[in-house]
Protein backbone atom coordinates (compact mmCIF):
# COMPACT_ATOMS: atom_id res chain seq x y z
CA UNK A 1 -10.18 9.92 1.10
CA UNK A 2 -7.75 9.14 4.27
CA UNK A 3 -7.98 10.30 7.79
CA UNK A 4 -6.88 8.79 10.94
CA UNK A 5 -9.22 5.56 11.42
CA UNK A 6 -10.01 6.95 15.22
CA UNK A 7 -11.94 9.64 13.02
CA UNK A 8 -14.16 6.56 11.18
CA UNK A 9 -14.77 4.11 14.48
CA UNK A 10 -14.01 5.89 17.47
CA UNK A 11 -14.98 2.64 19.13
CA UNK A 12 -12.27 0.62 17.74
CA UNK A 13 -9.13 -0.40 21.08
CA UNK A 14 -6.25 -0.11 17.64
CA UNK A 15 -8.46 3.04 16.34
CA UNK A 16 -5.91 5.94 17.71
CA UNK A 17 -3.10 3.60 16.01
CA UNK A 18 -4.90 3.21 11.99
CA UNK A 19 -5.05 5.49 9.37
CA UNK A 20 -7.68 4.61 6.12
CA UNK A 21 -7.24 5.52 2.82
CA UNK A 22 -9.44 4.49 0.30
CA UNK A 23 -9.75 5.15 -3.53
CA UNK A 24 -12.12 3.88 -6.29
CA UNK A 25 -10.28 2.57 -9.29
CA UNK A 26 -11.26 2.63 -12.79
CA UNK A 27 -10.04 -0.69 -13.30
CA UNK A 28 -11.57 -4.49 -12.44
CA UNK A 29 -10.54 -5.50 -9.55
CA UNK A 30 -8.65 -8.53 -11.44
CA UNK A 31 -6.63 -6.45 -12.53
CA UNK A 32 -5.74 -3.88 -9.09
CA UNK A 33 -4.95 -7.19 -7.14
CA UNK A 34 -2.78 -8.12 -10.17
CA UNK A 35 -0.85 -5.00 -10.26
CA UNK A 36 0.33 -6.25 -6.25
CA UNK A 37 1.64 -9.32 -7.14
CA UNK A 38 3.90 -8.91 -10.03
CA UNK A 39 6.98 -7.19 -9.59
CA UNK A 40 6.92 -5.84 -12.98
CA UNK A 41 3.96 -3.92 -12.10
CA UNK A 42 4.60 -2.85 -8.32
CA UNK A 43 7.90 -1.29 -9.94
CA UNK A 44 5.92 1.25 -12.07
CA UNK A 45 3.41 2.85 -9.53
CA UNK A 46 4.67 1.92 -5.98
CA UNK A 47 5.56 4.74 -3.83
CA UNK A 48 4.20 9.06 -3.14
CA UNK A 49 5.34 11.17 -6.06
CA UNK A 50 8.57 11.42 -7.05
CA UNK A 51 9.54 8.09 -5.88
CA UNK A 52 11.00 5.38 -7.58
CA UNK A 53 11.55 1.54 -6.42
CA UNK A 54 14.09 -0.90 -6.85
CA UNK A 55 13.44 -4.34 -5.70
CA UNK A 56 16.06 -6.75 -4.54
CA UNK A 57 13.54 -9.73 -3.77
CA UNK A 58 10.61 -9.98 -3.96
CA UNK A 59 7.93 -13.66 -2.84
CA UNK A 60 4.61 -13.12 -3.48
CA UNK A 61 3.00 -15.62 -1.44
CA UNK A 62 1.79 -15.68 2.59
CA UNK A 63 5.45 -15.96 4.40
CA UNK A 64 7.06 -13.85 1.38
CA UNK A 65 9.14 -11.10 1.90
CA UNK A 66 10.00 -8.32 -0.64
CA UNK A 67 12.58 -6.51 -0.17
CA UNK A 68 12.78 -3.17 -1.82
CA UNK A 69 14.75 0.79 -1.56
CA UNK A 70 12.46 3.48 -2.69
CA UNK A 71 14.58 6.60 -4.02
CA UNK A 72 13.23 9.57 -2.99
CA UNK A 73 13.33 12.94 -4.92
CA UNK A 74 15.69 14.46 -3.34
CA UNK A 75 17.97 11.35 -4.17
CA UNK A 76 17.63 9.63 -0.44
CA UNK A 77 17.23 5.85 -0.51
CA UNK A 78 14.84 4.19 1.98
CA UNK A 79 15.40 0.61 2.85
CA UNK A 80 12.02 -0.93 2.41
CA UNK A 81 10.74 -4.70 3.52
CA UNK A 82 7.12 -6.23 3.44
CA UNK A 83 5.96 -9.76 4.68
CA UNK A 84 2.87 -10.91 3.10
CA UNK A 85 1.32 -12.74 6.13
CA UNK A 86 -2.15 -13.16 4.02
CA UNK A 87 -3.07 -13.46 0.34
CA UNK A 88 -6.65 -13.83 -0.65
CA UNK A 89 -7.07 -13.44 -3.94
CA UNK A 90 -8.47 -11.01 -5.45
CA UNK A 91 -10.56 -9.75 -2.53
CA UNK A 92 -7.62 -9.32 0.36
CA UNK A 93 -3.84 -8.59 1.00
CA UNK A 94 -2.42 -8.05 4.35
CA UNK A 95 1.17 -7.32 5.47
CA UNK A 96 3.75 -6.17 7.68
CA UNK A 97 5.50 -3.47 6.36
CA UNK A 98 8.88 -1.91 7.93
CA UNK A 99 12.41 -0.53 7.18
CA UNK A 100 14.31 -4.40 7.92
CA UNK A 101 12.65 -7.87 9.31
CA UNK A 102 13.49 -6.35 12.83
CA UNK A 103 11.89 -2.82 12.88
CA UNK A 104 10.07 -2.43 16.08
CA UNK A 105 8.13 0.31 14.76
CA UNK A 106 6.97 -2.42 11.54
CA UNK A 107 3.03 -1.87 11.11
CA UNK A 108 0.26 -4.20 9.78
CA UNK A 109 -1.81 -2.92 6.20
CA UNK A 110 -4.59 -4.96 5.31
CA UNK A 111 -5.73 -3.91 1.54
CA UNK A 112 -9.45 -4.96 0.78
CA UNK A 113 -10.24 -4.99 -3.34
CA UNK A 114 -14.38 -4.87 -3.53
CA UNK A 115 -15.51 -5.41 -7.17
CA UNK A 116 -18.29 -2.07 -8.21
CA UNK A 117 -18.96 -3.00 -11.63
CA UNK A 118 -15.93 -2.62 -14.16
CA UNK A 119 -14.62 -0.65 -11.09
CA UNK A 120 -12.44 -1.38 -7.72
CA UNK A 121 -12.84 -0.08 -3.95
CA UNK A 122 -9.55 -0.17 -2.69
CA UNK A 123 -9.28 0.50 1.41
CA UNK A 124 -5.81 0.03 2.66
CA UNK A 125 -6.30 0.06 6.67
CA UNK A 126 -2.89 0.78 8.41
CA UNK A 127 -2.10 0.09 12.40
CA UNK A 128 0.43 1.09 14.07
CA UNK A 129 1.90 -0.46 17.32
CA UNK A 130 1.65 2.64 18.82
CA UNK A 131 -0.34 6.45 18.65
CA UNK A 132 3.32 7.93 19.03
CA UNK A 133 4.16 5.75 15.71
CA UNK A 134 1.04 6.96 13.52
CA UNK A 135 1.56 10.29 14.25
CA UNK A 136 5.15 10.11 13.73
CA UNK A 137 4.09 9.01 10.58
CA UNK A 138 1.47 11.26 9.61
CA UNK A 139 3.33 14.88 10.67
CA UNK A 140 7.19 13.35 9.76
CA UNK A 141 6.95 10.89 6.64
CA UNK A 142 3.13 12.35 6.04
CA UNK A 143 2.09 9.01 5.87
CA UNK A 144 -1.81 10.05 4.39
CA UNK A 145 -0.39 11.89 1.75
CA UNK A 146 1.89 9.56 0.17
CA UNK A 147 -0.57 6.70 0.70
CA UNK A 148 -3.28 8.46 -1.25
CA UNK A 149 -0.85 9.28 -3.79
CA UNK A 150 0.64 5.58 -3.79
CA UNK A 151 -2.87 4.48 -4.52
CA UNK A 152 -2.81 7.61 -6.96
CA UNK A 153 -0.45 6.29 -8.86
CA UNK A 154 -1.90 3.02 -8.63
CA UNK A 155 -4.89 4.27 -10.32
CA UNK A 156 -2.74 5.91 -13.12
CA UNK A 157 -0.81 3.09 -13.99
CA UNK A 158 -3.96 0.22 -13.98
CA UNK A 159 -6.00 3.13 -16.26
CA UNK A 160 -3.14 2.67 -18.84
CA UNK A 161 -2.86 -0.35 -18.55
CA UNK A 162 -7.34 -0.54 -19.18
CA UNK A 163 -6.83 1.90 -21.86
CA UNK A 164 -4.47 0.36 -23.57
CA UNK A 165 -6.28 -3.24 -23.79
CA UNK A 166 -3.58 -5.06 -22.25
CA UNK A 167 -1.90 -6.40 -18.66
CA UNK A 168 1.42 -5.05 -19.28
């Protein structure tokens, strides 16, 4: 489920800058926060459909940067760079997340992991320095859409990873 956060809490100043997507995962929530701070496992689900990753560094720690091109489909690389500004294992991530350390238009994600049984809430809240920005990235990069199926994917690859009895 994603929508613009102005449609959640109108009464929000940042709400006509967020978007909220949310998923529950079939996974414990362990194991979702894991598959964020491994390499090794953001490599096999990170990204919309279609898209692939290849990281060239890559700090998991507050102050750590990765540093990463996601190929799309039609075989267009996108530069790619996230700061982790706060880790808080396994219940919180937040980041800044733009195309180099000196995007202007870089926005803030702050990923929430709530435990519900053997299963995980995942709510990624997104904000955007601007409205202009969000909805640039909603109608041009349809920012929902690949976000719900990043965490898509994300569900995928932890359910294998479940099903199969191991970590990877």
């Amino acid at each position: 489920m994603a929508t613009p956060a102005s449609d959640r809490h109108a009464q929000s100043p940042a709400a006509d800058r967020e978007i909220m997507i949310s998923r529950i995962i079939d996974a414990p929530r362990a194991l979702v926060f894991e598959a964020f701070t491994q390499v090794r496992h953001l490599s096999r689900w990170w990204g919309p459909e279609g898209f692939s990753t290849t990281t060239r560094a890559f700090e998991f720690r507050a102050g750590g940067e990765w540093v990463f091109v996601m190929h799309g489909p039609d075989g267009t690389d996108y530069p790619e760079w996230i700061l982790w500004t706060e880790i808080v294992t396994p219940e919180r991530i937040a980041l800044l997340h733009g195309e180099s350390r000196d995007d202007s238009n870089a926005f803030v994600s702050v990923l929430t992991f709530a435990a519900m049984g053997d299963a995980t809430r995942i709510e990624m809240l997104t904000t955007f320095p601007t409205r202009k920005a969000r909805d640039e990235a909603v109608e041009k990069y349809h920012a929902i859409e690949g976000g719900e199926q990043t965490l898509a994917n994300l569900a995928a690859y932890v359910g294998a990873l479940v099903g199969s009895g191991g970590q990877g």
